[in-house]
Protein backbone atom coordinates (compact mmCIF):
# COMPACT_ATOMS: atom_id res chain seq x y z
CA UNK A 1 -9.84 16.47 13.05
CA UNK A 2 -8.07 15.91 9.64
CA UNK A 3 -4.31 15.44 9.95
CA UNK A 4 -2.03 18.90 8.96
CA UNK A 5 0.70 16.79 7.36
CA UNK A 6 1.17 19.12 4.23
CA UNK A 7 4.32 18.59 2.04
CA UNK A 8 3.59 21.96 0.58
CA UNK A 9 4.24 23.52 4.00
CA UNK A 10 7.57 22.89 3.65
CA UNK A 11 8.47 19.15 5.47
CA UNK A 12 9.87 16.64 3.04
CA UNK A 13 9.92 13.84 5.68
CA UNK A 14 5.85 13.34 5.48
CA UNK A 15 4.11 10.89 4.09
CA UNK A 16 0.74 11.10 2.77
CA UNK A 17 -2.17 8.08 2.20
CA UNK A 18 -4.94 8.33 -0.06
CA UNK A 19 -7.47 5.58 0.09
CA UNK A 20 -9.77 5.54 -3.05
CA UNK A 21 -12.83 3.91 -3.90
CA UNK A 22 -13.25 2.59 -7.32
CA UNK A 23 -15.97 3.70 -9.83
CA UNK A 24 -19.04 0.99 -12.11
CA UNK A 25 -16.78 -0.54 -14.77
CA UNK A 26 -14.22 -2.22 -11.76
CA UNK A 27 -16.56 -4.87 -10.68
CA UNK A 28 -15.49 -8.54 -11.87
CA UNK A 29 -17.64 -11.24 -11.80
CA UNK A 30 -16.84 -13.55 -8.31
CA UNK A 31 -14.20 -10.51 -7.18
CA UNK A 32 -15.57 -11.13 -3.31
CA UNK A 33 -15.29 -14.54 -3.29
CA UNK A 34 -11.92 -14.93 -0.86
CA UNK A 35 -13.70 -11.81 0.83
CA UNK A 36 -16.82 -13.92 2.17
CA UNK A 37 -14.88 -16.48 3.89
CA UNK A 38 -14.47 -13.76 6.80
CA UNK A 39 -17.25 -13.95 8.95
CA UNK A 40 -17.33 -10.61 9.43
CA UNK A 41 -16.76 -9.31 6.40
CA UNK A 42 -20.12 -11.95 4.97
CA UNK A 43 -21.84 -10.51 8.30
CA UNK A 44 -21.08 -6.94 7.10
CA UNK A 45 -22.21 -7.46 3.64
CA UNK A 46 -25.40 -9.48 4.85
CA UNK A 47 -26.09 -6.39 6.55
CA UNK A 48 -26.05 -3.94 3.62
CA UNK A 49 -27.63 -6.34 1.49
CA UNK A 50 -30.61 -6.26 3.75
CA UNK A 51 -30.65 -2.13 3.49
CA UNK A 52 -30.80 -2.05 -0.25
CA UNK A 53 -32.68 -5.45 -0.84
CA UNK A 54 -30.37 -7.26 -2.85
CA UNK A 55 -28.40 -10.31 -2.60
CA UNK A 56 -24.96 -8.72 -3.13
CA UNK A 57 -23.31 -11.84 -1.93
CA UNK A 58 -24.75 -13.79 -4.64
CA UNK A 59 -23.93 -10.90 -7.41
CA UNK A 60 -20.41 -10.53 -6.01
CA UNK A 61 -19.78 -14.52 -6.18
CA UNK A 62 -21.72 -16.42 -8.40
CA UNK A 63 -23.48 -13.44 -11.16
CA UNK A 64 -21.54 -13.31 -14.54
CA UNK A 65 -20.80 -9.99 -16.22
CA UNK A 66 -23.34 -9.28 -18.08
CA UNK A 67 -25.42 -9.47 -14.43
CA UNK A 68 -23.47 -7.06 -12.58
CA UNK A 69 -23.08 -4.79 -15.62
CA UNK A 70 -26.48 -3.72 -14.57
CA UNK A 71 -26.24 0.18 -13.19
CA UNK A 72 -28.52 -0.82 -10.38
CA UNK A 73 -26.76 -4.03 -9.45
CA UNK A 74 -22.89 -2.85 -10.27
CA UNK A 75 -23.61 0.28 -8.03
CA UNK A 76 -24.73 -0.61 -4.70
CA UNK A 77 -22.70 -3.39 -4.81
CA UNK A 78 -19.79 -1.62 -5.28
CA UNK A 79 -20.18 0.43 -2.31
CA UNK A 80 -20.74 -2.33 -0.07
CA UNK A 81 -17.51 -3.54 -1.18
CA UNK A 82 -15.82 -0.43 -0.68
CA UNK A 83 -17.22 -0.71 3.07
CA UNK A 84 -17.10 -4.09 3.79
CA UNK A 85 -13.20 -4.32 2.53
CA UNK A 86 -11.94 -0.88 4.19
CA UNK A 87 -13.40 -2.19 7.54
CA UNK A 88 -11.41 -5.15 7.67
CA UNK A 89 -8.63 -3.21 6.22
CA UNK A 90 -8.97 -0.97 9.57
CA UNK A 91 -11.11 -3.23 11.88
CA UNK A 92 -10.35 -0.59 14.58
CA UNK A 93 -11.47 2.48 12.58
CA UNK A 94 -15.27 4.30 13.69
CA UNK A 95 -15.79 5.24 10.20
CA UNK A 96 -12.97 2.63 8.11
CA UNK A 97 -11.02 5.04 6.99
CA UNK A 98 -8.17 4.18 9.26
CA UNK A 99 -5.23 6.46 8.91
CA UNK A 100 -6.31 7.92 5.73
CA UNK A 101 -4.60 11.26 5.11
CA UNK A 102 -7.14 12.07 1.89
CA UNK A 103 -10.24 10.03 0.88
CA UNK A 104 -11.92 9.93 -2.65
CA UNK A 105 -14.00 7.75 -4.91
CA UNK A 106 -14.11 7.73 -8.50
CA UNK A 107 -17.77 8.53 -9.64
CA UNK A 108 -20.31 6.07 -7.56
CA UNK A 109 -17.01 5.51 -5.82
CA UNK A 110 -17.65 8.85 -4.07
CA UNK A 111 -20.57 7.31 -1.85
CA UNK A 112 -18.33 4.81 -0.48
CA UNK A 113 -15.62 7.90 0.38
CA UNK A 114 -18.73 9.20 2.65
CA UNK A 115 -19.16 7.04 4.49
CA UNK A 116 -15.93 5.79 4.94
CA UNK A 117 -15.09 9.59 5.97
CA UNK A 118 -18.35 9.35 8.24
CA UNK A 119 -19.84 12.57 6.39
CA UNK A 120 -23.03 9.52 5.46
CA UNK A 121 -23.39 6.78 8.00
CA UNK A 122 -23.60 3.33 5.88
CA UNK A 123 -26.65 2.73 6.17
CA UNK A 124 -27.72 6.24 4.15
CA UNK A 125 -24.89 5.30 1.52
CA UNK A 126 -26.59 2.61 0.64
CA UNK A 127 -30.12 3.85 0.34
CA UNK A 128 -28.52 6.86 -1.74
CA UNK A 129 -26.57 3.95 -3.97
CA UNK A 130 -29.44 2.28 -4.75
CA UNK A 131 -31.78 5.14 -5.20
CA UNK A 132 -29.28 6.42 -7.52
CA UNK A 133 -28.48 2.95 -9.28
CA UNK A 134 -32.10 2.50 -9.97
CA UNK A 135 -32.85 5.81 -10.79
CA UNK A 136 -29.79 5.95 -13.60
CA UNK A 137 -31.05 2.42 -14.79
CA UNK A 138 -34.37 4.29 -15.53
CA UNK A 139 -32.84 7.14 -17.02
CA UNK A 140 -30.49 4.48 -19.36
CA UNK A 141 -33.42 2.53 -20.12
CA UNK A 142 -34.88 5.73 -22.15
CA UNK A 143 -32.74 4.88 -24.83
CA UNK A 144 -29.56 2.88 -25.78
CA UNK A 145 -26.26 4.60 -24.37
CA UNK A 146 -23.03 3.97 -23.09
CA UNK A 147 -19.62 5.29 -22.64
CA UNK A 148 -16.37 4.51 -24.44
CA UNK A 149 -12.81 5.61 -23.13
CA UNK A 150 -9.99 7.64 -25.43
CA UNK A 151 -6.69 6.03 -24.72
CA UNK A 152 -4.27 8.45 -26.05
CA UNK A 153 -3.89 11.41 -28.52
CA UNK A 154 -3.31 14.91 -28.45
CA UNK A 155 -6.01 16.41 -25.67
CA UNK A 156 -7.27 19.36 -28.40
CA UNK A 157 -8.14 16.49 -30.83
CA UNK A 158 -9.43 14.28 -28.50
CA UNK A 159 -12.26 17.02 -27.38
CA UNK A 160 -12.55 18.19 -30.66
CA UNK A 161 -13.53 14.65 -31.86
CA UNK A 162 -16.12 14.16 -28.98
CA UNK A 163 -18.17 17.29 -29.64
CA UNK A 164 -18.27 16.07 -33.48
CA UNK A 165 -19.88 12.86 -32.44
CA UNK A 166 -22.20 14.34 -30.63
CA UNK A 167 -20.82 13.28 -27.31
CA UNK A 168 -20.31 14.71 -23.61
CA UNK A 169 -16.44 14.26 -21.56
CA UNK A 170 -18.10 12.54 -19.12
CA UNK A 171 -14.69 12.01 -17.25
CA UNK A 172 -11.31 13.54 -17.34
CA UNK A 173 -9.05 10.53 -16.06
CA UNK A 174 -5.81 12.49 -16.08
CA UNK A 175 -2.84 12.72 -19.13
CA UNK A 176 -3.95 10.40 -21.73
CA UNK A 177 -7.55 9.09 -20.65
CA UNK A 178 -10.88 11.06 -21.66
CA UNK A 179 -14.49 9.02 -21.26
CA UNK A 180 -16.96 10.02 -23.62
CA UNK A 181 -20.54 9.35 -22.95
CA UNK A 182 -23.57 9.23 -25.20
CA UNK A 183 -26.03 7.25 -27.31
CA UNK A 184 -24.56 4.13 -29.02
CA UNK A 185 -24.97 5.64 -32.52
CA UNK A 186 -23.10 8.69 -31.12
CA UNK A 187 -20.12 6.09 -29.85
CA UNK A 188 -19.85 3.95 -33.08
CA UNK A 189 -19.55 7.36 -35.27
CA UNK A 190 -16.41 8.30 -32.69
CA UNK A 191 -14.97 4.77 -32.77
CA UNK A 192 -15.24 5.22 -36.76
CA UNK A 193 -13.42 8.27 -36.86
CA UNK A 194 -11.32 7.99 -33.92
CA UNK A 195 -8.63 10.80 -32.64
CA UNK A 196 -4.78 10.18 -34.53
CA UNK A 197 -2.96 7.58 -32.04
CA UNK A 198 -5.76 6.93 -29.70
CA UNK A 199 -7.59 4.33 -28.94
CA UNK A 200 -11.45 4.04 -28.45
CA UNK A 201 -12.33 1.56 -26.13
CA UNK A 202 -16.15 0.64 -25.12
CA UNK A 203 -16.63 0.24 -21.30
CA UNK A 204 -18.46 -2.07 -19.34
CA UNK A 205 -21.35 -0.02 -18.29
CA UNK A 206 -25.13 0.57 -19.36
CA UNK A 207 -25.68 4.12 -19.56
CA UNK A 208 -24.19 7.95 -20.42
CA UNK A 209 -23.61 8.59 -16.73
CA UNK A 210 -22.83 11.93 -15.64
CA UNK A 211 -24.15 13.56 -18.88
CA UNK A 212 -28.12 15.33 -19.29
CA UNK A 213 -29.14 11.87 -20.33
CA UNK A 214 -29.08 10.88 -16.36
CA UNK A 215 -31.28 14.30 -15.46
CA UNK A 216 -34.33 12.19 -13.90
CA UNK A 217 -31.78 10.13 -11.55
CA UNK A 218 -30.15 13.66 -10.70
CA UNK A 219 -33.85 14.87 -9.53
CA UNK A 220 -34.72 11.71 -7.89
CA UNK A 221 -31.65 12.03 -5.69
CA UNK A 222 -32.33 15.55 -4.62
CA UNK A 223 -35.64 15.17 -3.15
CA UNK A 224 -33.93 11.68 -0.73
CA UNK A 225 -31.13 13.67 0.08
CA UNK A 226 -33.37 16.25 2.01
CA UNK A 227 -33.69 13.05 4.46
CA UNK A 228 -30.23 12.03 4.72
CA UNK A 229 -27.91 13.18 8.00
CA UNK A 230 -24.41 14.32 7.29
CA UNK A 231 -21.30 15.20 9.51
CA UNK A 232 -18.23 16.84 8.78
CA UNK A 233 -15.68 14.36 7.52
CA UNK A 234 -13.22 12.95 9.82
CA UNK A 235 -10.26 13.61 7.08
CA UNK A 236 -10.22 15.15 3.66
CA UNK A 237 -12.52 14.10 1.38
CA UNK A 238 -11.99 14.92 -2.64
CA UNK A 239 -14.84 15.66 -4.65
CA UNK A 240 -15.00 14.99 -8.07
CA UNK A 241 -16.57 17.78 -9.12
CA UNK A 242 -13.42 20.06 -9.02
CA UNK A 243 -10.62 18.49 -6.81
CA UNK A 244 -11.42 20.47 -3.44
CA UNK A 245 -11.11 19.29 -0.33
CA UNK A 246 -15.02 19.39 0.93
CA UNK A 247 -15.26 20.03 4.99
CA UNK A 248 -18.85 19.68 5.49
CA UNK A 249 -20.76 16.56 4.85
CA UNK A 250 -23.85 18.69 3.62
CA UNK A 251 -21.64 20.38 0.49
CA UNK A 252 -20.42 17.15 -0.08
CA UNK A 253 -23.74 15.25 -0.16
CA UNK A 254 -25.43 18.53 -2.76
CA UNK A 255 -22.16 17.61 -4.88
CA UNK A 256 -22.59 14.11 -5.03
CA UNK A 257 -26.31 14.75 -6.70
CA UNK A 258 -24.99 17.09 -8.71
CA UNK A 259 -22.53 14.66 -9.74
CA UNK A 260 -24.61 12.02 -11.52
CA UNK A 261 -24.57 15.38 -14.20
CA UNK A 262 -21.45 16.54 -14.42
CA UNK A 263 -18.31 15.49 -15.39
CA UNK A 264 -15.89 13.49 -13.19
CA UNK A 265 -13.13 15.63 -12.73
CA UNK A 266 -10.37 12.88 -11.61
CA UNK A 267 -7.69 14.45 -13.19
CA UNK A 268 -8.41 17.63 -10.36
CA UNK A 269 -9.03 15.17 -7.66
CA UNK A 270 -5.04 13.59 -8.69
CA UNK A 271 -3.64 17.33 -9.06
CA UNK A 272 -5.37 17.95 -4.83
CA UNK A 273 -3.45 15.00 -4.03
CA UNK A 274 -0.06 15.92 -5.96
CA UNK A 275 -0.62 19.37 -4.22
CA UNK A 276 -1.17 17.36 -0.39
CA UNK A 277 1.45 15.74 -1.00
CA UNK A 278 0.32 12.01 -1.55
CA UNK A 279 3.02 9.37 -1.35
CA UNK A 280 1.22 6.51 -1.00
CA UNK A 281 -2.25 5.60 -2.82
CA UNK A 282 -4.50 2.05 -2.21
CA UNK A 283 -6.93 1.21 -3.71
CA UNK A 284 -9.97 -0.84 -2.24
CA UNK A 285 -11.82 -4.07 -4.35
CA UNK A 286 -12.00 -4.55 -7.00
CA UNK A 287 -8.42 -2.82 -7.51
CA UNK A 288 -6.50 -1.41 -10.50
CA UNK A 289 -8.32 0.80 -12.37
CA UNK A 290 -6.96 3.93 -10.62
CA UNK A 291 -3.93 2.59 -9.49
CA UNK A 292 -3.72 2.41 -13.39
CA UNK A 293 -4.71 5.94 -14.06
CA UNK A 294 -2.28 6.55 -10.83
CA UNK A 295 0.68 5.04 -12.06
CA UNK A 296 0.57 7.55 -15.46
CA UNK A 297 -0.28 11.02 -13.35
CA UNK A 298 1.42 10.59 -10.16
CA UNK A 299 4.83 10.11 -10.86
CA UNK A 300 6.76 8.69 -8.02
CA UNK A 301 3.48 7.51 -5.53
CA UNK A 302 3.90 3.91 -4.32
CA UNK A 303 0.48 2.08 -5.38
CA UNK A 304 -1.44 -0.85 -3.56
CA UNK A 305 -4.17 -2.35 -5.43
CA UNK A 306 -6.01 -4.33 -2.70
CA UNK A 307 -7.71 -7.37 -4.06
CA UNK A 308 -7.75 -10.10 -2.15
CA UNK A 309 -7.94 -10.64 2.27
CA UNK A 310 -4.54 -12.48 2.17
CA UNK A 311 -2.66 -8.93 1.29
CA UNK A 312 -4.47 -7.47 4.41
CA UNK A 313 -1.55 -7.27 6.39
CA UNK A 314 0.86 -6.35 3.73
CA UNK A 315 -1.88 -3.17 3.02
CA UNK A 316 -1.50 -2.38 6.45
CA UNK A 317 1.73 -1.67 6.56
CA UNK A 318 1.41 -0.36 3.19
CA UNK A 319 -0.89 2.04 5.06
CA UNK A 320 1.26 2.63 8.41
CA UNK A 321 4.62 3.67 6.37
CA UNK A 322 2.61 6.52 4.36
CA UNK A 323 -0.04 7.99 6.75
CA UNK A 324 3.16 8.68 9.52
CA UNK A 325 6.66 11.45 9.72
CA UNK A 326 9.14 9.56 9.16
């Protein structure tokens, strides 16, 4: 049953863990290399490899980063690390999320928080991440897009400067961070006329994800999900959508179609975890990207960004001292 451990109800002596999954953009090239020198962690990823057909431990060792920019590569690859990492992060765990209080993934990140929550078994996360990779390759391939981040400026002018390029918020990263997504033309005329003190930064990724350009992924997805098992999840699980807390595994796989759509709503997803009471926040491999976003919207959370297997114990206790009363 999910833990009760609300600081909202009143007890100031409760700690609170959020593990998060990462979203396409995090993946460096050879980032599981100190990974796959655990047996069980190359037996694990051998495993999913098999499910979606890919050699993820070539792509997450030897590829460069031009390879694993690819939206069906980067995706199902970073899923499998989300899995492979959290279960020897929690060896014990049935479903690797361990003594997570709150679970959430940033964008394809989300697939990962499944099944780490058990609302997905693995094996149906990775089907789903490669259906969807594939599908939003396909829908990229139509023609040239991308997505560029806004560092900075006033939020007003920020929007305001998106819609006049043409271009869709694809995600709301919190205070100071607003993706826009679009066709490359679209980009270049925002980077040319570019909010007052922001920054427009180009991101590693092939596509306008969650924006009408991915509509024939979105569709694909739908008609596999009708195949796909789900369970309640065995602690709270954030949706991107809007920042809820989803109970049943069924809402939560609808959103996660929906998703590839919409905008990613992190900065709700942060404000469910400021209201829960978070205290504590790691991130799985590859690491820092929301610890980043973290570090600017939740004042005061301790952050782990965990990288490499010889900070495994260190993220345990990381783990132990926020997920218990003190």
């Amino acid at each position: 049953m999910p833990r009760t451990n609300y600081r909202r109800l009143g007890r100031q002596d409760v700690s609170v863990l959020v593990i998060a999954a990462p979203g396409q953009g995090a993946q460096t090239p050879g980032f599981l290399s100190d990974w796959l020198k655990i047996d069980s962690f190359a037996d694990r990823l051998t495993w999913l490899s098999a499910v979606v057909g890919l050699d993820l431990a070539h792509f997450g060792t030897e590829a460069d980063a031009e390879t694993i920019r690819d939206t069906a590569i980067a995706q199902p690859l970073l899923v499998a690390s989300a899995l492979a990492v959290a279960h020897e992060l929690f060896p014990q765990s049935a479903h690797a999320c361990g003594s997570a209080d709150i679970v959430a993934g940033h964008s394809v990140g989300e697939i990962g928080a499944a099944a780490l929550t058990g609302a997905i078994n693995p094996e149906a996360a990775m089907v789903f991440v490669r259906e969807r990779g594939q599908g939003m390759a396909a829908a990229s391939a139509v023609q040239p897009t991308g997505m560029s981040a806004i560092v900075g400026g006033k939020p007003d002018e920020v929007l305001a400067a998106v819609d006049a390029a043409g271009l869709t918020p694809a995600n709301f990263n919190g205070s100071g961070q607003v993706v826009a997504a679009g066709t490359l033309p679209q980009l270049q005329a925002l980077a040319d006329n570019a909010p007052a003190r922001a920054r427009v930064i180009p991101l590693s990724v092939a596509g306008a994800f969650h924006t009408v350009h991915m509509a024939p992924a979105s569709a694909r997805l739908e008609v596999l999900a009708r195949s796909i098992d789900t369970q309640a999840p065995t602690t709270r699980l954030l949706s991107n959508r809007d920042g809820a807390v989803v109970d049943s595994g069924a809402d939560y796989l609808d959103r996660m179609v929906a998703q590839v759509t919409h905008p990613v709503r992190w900065d709700l997803c942060m404000e469910t975890m400021a209201t829960l009471g978070v205290t504590g926040l790691l991130e799985l491999a590859p690491a820092g990207t929301l610890t980043g976003i973290a570090k600017r919207n939740l004042k005061g959370v301790e952050l782990f960004n965990l990288n490499t297997p010889d900070q495994l114990d260190d993220a345990r206790e990381f783990c132990a001292r926020h997920s218990e009363a003190k």
